[in-house]
PDB file of N, CA and C in Angstrom:
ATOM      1  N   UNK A   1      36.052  -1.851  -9.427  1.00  0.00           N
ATOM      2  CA  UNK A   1      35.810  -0.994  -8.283  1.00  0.00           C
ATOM      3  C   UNK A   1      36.254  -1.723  -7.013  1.00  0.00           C
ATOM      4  N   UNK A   2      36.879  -0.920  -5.957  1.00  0.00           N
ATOM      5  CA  UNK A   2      36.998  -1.633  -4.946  1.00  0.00           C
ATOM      6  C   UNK A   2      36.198  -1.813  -3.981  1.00  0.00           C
ATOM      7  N   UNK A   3      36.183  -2.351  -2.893  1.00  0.00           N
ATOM      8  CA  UNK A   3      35.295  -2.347  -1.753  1.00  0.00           C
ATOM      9  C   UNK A   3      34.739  -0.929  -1.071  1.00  0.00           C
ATOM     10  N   UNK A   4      35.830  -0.147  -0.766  1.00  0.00           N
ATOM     11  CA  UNK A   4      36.036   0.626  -0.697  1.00  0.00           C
ATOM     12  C   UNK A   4      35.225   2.105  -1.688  1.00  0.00           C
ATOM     13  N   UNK A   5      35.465   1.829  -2.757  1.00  0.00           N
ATOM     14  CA  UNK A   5      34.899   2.503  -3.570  1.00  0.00           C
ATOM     15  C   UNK A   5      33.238   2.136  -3.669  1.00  0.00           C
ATOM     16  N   UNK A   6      33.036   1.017  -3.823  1.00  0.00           N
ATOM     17  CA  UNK A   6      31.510   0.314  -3.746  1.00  0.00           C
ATOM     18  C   UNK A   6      31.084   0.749  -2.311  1.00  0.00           C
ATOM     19  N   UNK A   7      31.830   0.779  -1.185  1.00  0.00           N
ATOM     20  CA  UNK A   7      31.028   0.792  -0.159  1.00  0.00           C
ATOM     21  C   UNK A   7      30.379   2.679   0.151  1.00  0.00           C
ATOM     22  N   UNK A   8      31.472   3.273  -0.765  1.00  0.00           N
ATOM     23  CA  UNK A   8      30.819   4.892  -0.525  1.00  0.00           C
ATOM     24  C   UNK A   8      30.506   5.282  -1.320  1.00  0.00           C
ATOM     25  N   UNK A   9      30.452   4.781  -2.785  1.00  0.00           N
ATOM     26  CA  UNK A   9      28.882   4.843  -3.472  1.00  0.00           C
ATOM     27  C   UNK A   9      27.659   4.550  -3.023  1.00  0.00           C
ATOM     28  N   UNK A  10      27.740   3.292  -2.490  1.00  0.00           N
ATOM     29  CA  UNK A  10      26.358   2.437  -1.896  1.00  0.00           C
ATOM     30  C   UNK A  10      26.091   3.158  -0.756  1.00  0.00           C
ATOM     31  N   UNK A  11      26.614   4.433  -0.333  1.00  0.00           N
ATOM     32  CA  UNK A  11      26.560   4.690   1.119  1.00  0.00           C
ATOM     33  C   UNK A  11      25.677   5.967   0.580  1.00  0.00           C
ATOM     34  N   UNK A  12      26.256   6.693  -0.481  1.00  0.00           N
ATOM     35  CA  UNK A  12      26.111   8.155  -0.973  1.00  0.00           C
ATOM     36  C   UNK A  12      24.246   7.787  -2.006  1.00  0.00           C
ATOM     37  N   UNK A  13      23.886   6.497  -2.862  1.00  0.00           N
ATOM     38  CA  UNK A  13      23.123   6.284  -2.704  1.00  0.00           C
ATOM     39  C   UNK A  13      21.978   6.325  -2.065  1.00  0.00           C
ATOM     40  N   UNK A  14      22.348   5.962  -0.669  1.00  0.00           N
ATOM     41  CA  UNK A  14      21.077   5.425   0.120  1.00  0.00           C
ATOM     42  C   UNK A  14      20.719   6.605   0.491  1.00  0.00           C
ATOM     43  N   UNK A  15      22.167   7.402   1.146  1.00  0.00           N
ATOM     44  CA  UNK A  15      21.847   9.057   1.786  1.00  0.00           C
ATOM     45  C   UNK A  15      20.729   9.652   0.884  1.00  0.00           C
ATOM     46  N   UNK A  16      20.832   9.376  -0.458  1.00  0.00           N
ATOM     47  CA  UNK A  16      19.991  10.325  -1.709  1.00  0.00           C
ATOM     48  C   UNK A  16      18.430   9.250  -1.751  1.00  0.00           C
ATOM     49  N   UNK A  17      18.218   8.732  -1.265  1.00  0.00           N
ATOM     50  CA  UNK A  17      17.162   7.303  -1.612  1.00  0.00           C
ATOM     51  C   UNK A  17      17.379   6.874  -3.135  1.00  0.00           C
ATOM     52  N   UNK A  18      18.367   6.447  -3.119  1.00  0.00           N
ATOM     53  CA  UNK A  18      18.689   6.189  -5.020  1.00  0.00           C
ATOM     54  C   UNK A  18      18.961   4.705  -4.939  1.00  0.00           C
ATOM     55  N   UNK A  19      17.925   3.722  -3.738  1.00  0.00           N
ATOM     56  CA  UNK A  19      17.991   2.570  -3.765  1.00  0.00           C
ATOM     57  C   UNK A  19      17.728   2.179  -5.263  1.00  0.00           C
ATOM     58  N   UNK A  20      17.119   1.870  -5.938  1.00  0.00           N
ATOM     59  CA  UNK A  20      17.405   1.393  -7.372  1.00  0.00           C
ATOM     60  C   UNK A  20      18.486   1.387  -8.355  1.00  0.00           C
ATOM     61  N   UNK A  21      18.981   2.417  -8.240  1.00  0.00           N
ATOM     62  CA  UNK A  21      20.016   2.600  -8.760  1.00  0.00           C
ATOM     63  C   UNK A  21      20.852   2.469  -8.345  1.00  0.00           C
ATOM     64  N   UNK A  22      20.861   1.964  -7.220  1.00  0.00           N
ATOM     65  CA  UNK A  22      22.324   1.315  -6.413  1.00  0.00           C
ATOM     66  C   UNK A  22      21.976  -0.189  -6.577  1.00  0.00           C
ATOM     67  N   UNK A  23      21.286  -0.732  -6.996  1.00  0.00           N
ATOM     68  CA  UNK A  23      20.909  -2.048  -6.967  1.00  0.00           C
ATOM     69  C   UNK A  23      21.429  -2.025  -8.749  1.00  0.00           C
ATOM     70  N   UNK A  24      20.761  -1.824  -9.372  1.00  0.00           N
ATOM     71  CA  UNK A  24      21.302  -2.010 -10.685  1.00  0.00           C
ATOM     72  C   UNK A  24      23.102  -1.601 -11.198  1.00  0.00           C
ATOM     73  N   UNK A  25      23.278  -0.801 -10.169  1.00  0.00           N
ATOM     74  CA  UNK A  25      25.068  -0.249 -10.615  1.00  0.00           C
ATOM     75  C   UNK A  25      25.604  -1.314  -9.766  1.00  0.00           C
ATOM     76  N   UNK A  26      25.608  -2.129  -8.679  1.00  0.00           N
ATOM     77  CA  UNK A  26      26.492  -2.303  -7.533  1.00  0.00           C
ATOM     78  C   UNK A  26      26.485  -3.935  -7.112  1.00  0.00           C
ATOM     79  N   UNK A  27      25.017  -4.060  -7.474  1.00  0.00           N
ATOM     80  CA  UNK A  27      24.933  -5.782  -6.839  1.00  0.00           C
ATOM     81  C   UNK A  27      25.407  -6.374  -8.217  1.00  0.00           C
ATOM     82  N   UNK A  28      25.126  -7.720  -7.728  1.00  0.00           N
ATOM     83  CA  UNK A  28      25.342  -8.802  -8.798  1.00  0.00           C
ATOM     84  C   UNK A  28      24.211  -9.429  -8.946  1.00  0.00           C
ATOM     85  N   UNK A  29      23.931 -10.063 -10.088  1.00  0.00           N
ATOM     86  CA  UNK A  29      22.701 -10.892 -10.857  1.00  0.00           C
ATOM     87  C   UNK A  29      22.349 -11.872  -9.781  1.00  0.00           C
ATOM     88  N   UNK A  30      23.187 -12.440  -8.881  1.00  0.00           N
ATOM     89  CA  UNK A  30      22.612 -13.566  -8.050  1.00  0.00           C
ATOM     90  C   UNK A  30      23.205 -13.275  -6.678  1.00  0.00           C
ATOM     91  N   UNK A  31      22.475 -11.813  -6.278  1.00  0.00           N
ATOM     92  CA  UNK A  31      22.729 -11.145  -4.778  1.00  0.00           C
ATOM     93  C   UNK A  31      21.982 -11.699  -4.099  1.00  0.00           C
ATOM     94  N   UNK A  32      21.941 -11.607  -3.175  1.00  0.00           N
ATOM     95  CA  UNK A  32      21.022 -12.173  -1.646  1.00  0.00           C
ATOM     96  C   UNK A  32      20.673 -10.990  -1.042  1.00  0.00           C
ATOM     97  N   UNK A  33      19.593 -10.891  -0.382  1.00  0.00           N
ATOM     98  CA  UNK A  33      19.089 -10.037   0.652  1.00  0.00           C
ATOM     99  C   UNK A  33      18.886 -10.304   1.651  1.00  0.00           C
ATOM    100  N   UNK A  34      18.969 -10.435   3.111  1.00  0.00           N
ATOM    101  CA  UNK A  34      18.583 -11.470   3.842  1.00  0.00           C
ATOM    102  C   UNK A  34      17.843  -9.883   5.327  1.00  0.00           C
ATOM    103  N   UNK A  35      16.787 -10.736   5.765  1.00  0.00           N
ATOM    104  CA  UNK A  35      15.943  -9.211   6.700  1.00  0.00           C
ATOM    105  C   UNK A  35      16.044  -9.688   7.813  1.00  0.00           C
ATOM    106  N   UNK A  36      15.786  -9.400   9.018  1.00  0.00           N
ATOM    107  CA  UNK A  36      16.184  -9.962  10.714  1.00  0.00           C
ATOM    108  C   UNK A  36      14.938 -10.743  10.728  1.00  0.00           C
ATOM    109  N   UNK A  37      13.893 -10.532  10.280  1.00  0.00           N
ATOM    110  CA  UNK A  37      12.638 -11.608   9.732  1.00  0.00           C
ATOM    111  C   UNK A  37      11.507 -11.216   8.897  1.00  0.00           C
ATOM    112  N   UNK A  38      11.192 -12.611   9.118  1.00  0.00           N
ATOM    113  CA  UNK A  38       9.909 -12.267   8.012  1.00  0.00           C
ATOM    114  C   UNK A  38       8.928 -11.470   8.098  1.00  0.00           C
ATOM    115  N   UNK A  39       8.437 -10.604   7.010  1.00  0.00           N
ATOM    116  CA  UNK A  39       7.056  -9.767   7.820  1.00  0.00           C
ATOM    117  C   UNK A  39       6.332  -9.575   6.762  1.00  0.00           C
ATOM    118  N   UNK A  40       5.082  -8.952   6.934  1.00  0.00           N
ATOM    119  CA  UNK A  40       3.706  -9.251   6.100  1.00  0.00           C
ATOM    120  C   UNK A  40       4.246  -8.893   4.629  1.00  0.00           C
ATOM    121  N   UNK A  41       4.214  -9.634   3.727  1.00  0.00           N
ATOM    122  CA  UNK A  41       4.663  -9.298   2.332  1.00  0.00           C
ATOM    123  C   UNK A  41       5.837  -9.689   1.872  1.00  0.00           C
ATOM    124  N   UNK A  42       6.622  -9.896   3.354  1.00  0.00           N
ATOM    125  CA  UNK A  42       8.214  -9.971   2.487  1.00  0.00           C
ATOM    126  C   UNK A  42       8.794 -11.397   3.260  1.00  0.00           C
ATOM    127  N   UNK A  43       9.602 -11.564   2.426  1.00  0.00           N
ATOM    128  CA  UNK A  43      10.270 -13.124   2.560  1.00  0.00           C
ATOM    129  C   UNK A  43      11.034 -12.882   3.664  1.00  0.00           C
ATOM    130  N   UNK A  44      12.192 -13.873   4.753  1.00  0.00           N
ATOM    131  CA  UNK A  44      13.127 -13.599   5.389  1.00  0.00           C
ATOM    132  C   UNK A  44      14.484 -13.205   4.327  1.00  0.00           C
ATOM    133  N   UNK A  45      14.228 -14.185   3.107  1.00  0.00           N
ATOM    134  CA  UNK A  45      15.567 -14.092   2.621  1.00  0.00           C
ATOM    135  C   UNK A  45      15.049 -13.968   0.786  1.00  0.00           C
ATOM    136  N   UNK A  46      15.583 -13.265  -0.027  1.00  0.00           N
ATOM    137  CA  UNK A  46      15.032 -13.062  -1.173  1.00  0.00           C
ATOM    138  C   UNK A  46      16.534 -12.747  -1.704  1.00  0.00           C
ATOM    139  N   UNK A  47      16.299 -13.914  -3.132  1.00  0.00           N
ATOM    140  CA  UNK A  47      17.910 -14.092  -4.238  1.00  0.00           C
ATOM    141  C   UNK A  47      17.346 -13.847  -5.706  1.00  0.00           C
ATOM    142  N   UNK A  48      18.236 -12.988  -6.294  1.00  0.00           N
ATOM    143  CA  UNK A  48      18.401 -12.790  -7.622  1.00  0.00           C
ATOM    144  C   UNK A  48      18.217 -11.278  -7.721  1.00  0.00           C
ATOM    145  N   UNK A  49      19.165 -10.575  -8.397  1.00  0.00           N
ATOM    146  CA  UNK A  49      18.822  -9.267  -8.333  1.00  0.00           C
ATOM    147  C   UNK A  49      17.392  -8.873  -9.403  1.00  0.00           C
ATOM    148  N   UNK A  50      16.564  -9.257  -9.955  1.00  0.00           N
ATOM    149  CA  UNK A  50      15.254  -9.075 -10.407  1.00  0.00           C
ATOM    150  C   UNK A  50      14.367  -8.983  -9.184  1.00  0.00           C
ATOM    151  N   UNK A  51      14.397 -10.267  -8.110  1.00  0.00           N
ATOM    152  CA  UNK A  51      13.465 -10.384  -6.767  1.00  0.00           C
ATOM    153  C   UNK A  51      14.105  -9.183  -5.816  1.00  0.00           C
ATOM    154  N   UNK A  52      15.600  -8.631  -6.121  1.00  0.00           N
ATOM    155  CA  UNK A  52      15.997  -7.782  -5.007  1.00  0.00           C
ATOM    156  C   UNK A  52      14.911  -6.065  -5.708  1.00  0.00           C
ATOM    157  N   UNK A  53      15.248  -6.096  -7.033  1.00  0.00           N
ATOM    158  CA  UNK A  53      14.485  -4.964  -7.712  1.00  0.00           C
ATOM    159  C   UNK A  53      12.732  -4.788  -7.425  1.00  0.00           C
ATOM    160  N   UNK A  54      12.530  -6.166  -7.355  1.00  0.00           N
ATOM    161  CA  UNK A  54      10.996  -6.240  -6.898  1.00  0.00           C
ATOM    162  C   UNK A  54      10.654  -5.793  -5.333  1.00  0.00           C
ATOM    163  N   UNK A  55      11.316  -6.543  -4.710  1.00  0.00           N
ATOM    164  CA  UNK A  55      11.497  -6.304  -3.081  1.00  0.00           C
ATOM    165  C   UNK A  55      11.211  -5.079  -3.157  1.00  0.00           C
ATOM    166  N   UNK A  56      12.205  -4.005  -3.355  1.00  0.00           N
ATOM    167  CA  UNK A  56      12.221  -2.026  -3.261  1.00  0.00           C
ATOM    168  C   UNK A  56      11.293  -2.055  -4.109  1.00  0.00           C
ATOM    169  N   UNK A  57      10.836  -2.068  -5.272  1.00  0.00           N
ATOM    170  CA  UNK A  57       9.250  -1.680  -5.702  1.00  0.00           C
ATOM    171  C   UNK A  57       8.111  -1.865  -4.600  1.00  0.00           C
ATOM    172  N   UNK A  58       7.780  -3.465  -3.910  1.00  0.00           N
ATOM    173  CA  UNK A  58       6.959  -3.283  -3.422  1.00  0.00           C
ATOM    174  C   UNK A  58       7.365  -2.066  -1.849  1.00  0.00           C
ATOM    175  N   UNK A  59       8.340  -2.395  -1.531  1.00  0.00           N
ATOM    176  CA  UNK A  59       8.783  -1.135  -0.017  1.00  0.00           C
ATOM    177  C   UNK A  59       8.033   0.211  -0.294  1.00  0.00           C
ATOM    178  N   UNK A  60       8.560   0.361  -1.668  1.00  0.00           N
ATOM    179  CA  UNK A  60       8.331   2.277  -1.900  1.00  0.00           C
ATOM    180  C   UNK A  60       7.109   2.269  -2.096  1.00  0.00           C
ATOM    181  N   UNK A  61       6.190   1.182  -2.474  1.00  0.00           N
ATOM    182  CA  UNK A  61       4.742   1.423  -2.907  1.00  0.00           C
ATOM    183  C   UNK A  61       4.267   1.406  -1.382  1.00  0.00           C
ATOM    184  N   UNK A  62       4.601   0.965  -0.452  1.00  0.00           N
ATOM    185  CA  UNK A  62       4.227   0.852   0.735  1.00  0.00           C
ATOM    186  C   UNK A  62       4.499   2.069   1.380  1.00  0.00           C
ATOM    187  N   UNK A  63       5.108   3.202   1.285  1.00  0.00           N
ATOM    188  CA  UNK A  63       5.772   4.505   1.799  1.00  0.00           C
ATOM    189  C   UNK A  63       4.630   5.584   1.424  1.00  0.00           C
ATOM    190  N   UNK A  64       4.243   5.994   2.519  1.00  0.00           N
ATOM    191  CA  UNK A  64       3.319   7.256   2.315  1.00  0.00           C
ATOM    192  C   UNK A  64       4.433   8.956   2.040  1.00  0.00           C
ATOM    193  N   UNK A  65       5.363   8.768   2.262  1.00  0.00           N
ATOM    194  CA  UNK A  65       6.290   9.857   3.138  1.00  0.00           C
ATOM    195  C   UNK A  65       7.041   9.614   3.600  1.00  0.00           C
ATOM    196  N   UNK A  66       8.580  10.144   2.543  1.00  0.00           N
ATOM    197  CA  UNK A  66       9.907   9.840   3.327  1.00  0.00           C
ATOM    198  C   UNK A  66      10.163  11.295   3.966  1.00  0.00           C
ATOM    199  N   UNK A  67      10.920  11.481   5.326  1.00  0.00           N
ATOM    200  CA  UNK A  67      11.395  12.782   6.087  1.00  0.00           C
ATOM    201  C   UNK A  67      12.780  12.750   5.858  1.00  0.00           C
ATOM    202  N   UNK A  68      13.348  11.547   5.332  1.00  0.00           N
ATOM    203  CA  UNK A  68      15.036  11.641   5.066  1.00  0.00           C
ATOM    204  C   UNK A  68      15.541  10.336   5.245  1.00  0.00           C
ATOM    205  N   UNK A  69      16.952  10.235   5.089  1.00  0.00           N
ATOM    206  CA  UNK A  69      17.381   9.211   5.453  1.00  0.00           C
ATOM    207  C   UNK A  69      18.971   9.545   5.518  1.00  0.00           C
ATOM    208  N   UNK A  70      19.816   8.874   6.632  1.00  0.00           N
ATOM    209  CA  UNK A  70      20.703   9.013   7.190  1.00  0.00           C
ATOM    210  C   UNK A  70      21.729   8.004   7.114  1.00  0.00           C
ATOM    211  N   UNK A  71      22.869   7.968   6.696  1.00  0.00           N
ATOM    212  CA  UNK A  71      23.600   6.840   6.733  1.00  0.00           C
ATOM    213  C   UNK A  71      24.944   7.188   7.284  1.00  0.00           C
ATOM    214  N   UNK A  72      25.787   6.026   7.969  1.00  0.00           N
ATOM    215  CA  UNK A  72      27.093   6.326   8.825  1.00  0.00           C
ATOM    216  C   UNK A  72      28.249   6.231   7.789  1.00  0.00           C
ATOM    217  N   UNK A  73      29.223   6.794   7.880  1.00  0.00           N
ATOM    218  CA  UNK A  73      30.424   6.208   6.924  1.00  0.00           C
ATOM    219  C   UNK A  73      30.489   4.965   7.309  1.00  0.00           C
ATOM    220  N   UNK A  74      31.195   4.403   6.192  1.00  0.00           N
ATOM    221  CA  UNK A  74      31.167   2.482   6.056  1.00  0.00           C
ATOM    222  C   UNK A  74      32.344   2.304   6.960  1.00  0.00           C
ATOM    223  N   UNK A  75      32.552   1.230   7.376  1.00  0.00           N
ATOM    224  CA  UNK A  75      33.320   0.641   7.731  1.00  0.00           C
ATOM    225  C   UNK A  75      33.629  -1.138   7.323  1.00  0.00           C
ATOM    226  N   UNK A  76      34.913  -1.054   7.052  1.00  0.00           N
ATOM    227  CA  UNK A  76      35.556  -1.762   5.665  1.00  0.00           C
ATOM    228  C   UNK A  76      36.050  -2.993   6.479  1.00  0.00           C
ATOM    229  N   UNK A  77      36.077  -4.179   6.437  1.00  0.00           N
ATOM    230  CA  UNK A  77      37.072  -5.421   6.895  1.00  0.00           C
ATOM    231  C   UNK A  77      36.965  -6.250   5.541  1.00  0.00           C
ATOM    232  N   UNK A  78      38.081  -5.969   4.761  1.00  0.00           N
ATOM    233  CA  UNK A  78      38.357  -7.108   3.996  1.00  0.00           C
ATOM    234  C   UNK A  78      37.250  -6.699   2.538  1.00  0.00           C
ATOM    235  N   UNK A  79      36.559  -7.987   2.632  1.00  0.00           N
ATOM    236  CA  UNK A  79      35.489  -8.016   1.335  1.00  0.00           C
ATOM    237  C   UNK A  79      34.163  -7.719   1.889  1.00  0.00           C
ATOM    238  N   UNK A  80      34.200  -7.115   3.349  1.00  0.00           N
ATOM    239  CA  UNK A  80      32.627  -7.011   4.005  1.00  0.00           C
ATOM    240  C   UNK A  80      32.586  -5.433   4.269  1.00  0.00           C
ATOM    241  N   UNK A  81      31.516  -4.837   4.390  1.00  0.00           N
ATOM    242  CA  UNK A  81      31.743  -3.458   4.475  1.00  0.00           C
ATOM    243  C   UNK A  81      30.029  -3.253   5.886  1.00  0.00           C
ATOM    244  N   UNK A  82      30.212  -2.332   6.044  1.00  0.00           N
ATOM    245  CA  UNK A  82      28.694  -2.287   6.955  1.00  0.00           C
ATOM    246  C   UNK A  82      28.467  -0.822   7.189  1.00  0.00           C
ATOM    247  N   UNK A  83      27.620  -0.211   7.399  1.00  0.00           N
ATOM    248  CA  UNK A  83      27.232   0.957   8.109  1.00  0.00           C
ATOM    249  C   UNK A  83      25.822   1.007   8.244  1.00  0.00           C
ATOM    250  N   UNK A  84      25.237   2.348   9.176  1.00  0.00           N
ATOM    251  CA  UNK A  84      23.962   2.261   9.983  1.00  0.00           C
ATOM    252  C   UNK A  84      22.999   2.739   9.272  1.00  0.00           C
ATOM    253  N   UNK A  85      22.250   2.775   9.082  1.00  0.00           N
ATOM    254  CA  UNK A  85      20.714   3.339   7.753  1.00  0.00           C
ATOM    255  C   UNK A  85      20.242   3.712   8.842  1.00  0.00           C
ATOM    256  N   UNK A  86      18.776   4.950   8.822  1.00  0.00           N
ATOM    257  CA  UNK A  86      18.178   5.556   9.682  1.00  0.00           C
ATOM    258  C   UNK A  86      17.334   6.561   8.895  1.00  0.00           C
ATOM    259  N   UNK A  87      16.340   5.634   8.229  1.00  0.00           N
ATOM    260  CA  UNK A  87      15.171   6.361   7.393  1.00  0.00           C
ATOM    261  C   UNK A  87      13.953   7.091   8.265  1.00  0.00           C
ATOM    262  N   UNK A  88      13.453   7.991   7.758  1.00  0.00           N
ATOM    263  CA  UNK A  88      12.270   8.877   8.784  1.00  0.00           C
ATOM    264  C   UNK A  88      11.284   8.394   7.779  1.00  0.00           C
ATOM    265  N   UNK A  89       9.994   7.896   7.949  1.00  0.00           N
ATOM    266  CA  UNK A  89       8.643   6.926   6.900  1.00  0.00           C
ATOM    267  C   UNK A  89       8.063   6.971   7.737  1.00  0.00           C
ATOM    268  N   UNK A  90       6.701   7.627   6.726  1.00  0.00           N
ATOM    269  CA  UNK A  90       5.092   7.368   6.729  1.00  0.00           C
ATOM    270  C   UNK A  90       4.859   6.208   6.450  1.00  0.00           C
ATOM    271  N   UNK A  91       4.724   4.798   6.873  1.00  0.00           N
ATOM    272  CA  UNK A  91       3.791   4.025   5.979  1.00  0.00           C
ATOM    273  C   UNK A  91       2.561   4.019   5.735  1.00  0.00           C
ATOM    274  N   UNK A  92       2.220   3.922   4.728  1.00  0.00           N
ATOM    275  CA  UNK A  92       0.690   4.050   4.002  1.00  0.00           C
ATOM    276  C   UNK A  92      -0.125   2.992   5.423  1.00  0.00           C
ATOM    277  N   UNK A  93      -1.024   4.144   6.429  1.00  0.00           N
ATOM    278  CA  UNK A  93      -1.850   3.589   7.346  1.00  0.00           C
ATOM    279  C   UNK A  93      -1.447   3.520   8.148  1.00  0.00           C
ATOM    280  N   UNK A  94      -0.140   4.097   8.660  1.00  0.00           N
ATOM    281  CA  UNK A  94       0.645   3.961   9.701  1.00  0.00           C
ATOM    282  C   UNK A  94       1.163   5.738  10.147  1.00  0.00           C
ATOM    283  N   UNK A  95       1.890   5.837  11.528  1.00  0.00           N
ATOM    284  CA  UNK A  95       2.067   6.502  11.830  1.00  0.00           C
ATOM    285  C   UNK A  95       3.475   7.208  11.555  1.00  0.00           C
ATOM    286  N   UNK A  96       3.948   8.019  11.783  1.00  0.00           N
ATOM    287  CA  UNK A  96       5.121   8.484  10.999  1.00  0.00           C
ATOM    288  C   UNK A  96       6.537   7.524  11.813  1.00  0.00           C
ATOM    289  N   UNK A  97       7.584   7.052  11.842  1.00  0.00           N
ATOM    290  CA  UNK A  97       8.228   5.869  12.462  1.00  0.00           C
ATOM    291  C   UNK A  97       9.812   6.300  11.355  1.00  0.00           C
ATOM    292  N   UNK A  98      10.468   5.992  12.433  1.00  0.00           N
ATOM    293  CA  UNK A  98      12.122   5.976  11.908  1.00  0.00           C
ATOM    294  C   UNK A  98      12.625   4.658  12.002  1.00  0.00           C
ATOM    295  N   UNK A  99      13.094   4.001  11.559  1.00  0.00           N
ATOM    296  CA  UNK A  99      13.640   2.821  10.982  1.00  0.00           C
ATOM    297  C   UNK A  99      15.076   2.617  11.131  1.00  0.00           C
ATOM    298  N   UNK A 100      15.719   2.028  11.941  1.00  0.00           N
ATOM    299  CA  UNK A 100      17.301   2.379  12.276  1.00  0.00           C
ATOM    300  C   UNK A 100      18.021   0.865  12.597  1.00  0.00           C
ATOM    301  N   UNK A 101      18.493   0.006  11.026  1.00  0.00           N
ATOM    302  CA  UNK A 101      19.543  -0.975  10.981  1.00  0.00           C
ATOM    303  C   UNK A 101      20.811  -0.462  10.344  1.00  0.00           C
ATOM    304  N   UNK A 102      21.384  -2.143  11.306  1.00  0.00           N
ATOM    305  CA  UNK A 102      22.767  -2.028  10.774  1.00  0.00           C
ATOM    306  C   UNK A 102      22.668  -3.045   9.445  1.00  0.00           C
ATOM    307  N   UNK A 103      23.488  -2.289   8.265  1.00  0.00           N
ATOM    308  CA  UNK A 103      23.426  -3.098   6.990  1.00  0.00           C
ATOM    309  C   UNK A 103      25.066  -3.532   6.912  1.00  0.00           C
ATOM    310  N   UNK A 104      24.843  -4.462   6.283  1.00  0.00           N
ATOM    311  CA  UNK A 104      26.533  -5.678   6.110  1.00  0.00           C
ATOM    312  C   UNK A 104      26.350  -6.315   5.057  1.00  0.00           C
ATOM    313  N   UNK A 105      27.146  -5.765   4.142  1.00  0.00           N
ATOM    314  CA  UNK A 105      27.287  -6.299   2.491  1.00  0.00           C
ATOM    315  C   UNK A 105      28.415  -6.943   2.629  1.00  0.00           C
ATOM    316  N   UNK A 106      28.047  -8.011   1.446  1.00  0.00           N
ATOM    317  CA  UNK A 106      29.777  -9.118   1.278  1.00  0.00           C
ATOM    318  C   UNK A 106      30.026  -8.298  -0.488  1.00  0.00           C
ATOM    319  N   UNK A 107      31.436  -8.383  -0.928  1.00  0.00           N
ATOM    320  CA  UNK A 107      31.619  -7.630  -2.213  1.00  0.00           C
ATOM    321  C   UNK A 107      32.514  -9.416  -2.715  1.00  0.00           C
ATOM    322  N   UNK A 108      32.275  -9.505  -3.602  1.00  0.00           N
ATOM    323  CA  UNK A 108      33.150 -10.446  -4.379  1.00  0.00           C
ATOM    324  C   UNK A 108      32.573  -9.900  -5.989  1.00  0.00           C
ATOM    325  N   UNK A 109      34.494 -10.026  -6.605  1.00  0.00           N
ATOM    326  CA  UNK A 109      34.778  -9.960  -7.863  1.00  0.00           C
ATOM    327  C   UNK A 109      33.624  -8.012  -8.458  1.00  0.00           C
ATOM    328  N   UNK A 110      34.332  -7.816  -7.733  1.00  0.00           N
ATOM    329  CA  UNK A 110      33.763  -6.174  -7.926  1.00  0.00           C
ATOM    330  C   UNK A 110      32.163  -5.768  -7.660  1.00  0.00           C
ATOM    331  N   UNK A 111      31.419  -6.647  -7.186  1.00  0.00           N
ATOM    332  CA  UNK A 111      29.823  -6.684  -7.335  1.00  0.00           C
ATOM    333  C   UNK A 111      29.380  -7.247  -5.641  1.00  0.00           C
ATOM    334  N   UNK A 112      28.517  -6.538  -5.250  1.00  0.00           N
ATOM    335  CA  UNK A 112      27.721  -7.268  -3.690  1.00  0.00           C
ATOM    336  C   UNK A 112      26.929  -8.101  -4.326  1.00  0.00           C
ATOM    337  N   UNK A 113      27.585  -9.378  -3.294  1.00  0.00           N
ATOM    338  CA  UNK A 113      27.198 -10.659  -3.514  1.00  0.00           C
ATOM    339  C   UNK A 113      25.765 -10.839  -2.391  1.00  0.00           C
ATOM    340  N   UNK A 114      25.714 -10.060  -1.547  1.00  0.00           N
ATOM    341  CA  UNK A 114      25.069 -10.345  -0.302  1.00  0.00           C
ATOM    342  C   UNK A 114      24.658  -9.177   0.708  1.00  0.00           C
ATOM    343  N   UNK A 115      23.552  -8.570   1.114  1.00  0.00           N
ATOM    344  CA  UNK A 115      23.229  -7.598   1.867  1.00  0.00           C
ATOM    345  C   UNK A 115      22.460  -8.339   3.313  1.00  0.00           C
ATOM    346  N   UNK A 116      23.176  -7.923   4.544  1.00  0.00           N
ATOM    347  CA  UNK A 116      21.939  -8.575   5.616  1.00  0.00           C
ATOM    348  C   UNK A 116      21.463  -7.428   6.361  1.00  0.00           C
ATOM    349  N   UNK A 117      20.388  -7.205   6.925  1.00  0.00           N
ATOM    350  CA  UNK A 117      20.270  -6.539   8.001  1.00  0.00           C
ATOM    351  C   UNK A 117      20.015  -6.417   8.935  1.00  0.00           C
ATOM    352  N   UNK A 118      20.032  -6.114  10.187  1.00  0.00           N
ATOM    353  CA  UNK A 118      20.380  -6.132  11.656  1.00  0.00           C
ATOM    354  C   UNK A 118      19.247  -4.649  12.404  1.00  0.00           C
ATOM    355  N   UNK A 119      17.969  -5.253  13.662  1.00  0.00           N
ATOM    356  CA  UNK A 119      17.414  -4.254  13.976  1.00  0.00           C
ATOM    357  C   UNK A 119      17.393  -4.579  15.452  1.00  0.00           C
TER     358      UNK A 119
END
């Protein structure tokens, strides 16, 4: 698959919340996640796609109520791809809140090696 191709699957994914299944089709066994920081529960930086599968288990258990989620077409340089996420969430005890980073994947040898995100 190319970058290209990976980056508008992974895009058409997120639009659907089919984070799991974009994690199991798309990353690689020893992906990185890396978050703008640390916060109650979650690491700054979390490796291995098992800890990336765990990561989204604990997120969604934390979600009272998704209203949607929105993503930009990708934009491609090379082996890096990026576009904007913009989820609408209840969190469990929290008030209803939209969520709006920029995400930047690295692709090597057909698989994302690396996801960061930007708020």
């Amino acid at each position: 698959m190319t970058v290209e191709q990976i980056a508008l699957r992974l895009a058409e994914y997120c639009r659907n919340e089919e984070f799991s299944r974009a994690q199991e089709e798309l990353f690689a066994e020893d992906a990185v996640s890396i978050e703008p920081f640390e916060t109650a529960g979650f690491e700054k930086e979390t490796r291995g796609l098992e800890a990336l599968k765990e990561k989204d288990r604990k997120f969604s258990s934390m979600v009272e109520s998704r209203y949607g989620t929105t993503v930009s077409e990708p934009l491609i340089a090379g082996n890096v791809f990026s576009f904007v996420l913009s989820m609408d969430l209840k969190m469990k005890g929290r008030d209803r809140e939209k969520f709006t980073e920029l995400c930047v994947y690295h692709v090597k040898d057909g698989k994302i090696v690396s996801e960061q995100f930007f708020m």
